[in-house]
N, C-alpha and C. Protein backbone atom coordinates (compact mmCIF):
# COMPACT_ATOMS: atom_id res chain seq x y z
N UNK A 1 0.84 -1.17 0.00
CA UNK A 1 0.00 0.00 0.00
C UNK A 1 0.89 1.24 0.00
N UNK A 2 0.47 2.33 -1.00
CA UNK A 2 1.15 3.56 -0.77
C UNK A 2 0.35 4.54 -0.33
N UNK A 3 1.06 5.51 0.17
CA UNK A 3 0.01 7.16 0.20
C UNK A 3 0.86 8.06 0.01
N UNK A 4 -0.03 9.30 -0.46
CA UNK A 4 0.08 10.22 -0.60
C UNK A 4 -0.91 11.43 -0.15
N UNK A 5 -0.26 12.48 0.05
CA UNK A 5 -1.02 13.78 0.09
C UNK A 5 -1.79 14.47 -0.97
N UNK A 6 -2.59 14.77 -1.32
CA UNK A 6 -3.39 15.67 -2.73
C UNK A 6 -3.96 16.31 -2.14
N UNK A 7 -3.80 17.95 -1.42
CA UNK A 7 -4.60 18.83 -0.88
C UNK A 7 -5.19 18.40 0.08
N UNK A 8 -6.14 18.77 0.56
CA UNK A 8 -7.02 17.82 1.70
C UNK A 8 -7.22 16.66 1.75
N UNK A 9 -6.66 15.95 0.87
CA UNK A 9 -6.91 14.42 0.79
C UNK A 9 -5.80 13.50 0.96
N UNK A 10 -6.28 12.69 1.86
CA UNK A 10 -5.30 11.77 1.97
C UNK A 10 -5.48 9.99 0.80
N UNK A 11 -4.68 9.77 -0.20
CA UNK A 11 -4.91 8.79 -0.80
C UNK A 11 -4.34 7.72 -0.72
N UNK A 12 -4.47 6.25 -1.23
CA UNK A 12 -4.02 5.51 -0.18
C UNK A 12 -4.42 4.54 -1.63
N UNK A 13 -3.02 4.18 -2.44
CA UNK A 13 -3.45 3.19 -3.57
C UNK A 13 -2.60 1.57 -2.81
N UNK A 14 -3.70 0.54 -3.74
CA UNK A 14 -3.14 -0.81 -3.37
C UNK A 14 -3.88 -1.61 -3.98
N UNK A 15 -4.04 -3.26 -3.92
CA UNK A 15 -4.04 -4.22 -4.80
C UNK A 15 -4.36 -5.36 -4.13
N UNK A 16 -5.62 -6.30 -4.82
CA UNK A 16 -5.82 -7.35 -4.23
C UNK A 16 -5.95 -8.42 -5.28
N UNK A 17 -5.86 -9.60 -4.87
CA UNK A 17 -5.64 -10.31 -5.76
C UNK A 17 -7.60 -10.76 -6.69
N UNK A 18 -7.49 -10.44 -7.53
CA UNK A 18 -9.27 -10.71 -8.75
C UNK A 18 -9.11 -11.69 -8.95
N UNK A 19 -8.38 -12.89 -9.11
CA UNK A 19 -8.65 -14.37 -9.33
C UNK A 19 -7.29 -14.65 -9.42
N UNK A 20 -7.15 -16.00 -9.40
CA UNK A 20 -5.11 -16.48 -9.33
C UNK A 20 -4.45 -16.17 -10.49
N UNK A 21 -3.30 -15.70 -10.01
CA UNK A 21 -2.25 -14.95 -10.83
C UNK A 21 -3.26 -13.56 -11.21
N UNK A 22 -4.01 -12.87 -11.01
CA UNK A 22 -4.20 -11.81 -11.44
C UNK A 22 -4.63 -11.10 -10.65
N UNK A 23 -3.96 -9.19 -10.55
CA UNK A 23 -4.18 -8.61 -9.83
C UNK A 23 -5.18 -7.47 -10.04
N UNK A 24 -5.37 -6.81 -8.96
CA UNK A 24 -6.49 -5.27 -9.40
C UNK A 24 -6.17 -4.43 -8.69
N UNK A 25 -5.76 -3.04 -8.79
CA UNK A 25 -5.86 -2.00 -8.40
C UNK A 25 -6.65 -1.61 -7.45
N UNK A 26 -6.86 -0.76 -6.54
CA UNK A 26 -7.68 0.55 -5.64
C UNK A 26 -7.58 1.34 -5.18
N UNK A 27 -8.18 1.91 -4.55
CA UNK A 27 -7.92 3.24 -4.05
C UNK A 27 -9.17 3.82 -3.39
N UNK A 28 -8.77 4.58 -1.79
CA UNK A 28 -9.59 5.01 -1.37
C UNK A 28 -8.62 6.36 -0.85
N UNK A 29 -9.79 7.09 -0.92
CA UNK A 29 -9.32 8.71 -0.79
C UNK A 29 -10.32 9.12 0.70
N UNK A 30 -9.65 9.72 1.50
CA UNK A 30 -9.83 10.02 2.85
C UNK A 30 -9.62 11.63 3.26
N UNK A 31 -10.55 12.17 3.81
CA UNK A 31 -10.35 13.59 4.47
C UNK A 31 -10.21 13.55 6.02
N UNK A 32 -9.20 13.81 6.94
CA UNK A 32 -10.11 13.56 8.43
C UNK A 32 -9.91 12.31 8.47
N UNK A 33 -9.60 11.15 8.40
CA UNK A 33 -9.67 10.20 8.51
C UNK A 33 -11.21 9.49 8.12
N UNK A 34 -12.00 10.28 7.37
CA UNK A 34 -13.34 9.78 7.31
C UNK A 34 -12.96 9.69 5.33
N UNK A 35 -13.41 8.40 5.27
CA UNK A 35 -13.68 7.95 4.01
C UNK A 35 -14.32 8.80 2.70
N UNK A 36 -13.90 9.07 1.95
CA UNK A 36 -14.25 10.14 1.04
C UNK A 36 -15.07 9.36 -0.31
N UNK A 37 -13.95 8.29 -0.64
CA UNK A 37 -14.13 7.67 -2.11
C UNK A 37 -13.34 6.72 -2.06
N UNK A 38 -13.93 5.62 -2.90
CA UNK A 38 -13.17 4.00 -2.92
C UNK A 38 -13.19 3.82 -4.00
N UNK A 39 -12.40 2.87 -5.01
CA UNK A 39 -13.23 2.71 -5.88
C UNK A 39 -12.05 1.38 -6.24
N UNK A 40 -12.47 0.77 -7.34
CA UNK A 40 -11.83 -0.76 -7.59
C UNK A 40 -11.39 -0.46 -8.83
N UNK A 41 -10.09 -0.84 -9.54
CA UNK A 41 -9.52 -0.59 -10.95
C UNK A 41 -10.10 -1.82 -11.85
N UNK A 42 -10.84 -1.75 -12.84
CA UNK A 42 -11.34 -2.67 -13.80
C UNK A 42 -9.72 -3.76 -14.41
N UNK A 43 -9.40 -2.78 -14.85
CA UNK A 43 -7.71 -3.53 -15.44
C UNK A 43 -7.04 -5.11 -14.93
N UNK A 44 -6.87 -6.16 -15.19
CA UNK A 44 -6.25 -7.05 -14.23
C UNK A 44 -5.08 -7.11 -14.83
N UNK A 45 -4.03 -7.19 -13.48
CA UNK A 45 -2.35 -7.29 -13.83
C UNK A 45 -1.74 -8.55 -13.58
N UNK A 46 -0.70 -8.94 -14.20
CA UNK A 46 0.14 -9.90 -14.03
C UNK A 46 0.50 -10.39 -12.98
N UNK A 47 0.85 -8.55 -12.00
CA UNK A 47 2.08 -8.79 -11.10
C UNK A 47 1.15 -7.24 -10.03
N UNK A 48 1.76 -7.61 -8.95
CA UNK A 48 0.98 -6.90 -7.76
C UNK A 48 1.21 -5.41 -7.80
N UNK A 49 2.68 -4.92 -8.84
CA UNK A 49 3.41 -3.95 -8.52
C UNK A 49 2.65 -3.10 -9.57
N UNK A 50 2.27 -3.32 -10.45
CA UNK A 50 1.53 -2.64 -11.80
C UNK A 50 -0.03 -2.53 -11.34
N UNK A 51 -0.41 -3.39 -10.16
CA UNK A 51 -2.03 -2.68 -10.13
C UNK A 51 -1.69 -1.91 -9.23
N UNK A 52 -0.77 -2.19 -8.13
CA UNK A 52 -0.92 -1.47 -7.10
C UNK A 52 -0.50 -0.04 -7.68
N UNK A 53 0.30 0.23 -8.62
CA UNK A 53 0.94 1.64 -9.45
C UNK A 53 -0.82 2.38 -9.92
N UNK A 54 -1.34 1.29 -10.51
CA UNK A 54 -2.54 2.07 -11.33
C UNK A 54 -3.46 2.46 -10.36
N UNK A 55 -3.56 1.87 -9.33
CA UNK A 55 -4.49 2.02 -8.29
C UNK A 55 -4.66 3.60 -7.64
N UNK A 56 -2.42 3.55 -7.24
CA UNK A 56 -2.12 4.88 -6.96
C UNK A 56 -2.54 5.81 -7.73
N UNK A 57 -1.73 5.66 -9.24
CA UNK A 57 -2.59 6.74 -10.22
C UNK A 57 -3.83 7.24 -10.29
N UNK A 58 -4.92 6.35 -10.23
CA UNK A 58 -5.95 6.47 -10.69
C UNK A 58 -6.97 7.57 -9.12
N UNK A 59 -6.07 7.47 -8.14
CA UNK A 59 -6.26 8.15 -7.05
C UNK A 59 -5.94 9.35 -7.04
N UNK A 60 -4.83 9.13 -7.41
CA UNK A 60 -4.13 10.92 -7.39
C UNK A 60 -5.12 11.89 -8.38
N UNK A 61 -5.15 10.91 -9.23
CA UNK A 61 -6.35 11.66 -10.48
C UNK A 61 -7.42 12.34 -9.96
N UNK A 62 -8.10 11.15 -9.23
CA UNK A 62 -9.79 11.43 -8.70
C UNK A 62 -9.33 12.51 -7.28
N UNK A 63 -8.49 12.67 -6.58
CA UNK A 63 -7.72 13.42 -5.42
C UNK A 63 -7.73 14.43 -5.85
N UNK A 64 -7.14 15.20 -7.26
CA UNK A 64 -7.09 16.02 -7.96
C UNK A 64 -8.24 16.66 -8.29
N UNK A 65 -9.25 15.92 -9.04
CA UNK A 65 -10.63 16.33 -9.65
C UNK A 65 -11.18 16.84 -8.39
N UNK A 66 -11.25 16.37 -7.21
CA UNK A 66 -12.28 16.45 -5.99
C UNK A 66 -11.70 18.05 -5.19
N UNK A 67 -10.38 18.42 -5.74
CA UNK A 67 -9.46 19.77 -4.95
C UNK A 67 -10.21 20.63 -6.13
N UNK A 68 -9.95 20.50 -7.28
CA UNK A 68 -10.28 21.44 -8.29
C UNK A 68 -12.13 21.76 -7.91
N UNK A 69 -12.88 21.01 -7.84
CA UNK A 69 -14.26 20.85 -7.68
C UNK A 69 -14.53 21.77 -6.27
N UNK A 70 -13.66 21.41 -5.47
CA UNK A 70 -13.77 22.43 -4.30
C UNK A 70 -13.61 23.74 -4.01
N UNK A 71 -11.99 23.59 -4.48
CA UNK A 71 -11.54 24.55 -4.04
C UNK A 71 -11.37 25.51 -5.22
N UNK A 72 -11.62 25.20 -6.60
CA UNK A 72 -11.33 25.58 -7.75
C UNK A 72 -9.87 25.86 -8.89
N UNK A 73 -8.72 24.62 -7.69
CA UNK A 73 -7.65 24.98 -7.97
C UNK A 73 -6.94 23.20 -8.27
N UNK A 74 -5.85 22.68 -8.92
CA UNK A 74 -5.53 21.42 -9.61
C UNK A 74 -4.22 21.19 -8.46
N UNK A 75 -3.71 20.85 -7.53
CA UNK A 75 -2.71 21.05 -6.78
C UNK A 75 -1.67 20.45 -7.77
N UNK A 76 -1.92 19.61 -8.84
CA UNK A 76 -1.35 18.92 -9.68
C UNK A 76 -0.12 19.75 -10.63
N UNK A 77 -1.29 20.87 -11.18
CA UNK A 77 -0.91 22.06 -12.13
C UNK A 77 0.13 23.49 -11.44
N UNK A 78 0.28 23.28 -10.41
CA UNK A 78 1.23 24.19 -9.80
C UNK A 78 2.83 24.52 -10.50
């Protein structure tokens, strides 16, 4: 599991196994320690290290969209 910071959000990508030998992505995004957004990566991987990467990505993304939506600003685009 990794994390990161994105503005008020704390994100938190990682990977469970979708059937043998194949992995999946996730990600849940947290404010406060209170649950914001979860969500499951469709994609299945080979290897634990490539969902758990997309999982991260796909967080930082939605982490991003949810600062811009708020606050009206991309912490990304700085």
């Amino acid at each position: 599991m990794t994390h990161r910071k994105i503005g008020y959000f704390d994100v938190e990508g990682s990977c469970y196994v979708a059937k043998p030998g194949r992995w999946r992505g996730k990600y849940v995004i947290s404010e406060d320690g209170e649950e914001v957004q979860e969500k499951l990566c469709t994609t299945l991987h080979e290897n634990e290290e490539d969902a758990c990467a997309e999982g991260m990505q796909l967080g930082i993304e939605a982490a991003r969209r949810l600062m811009k939506e708020r606050e009206g600003f991309d912490p990304g685009e700085v």
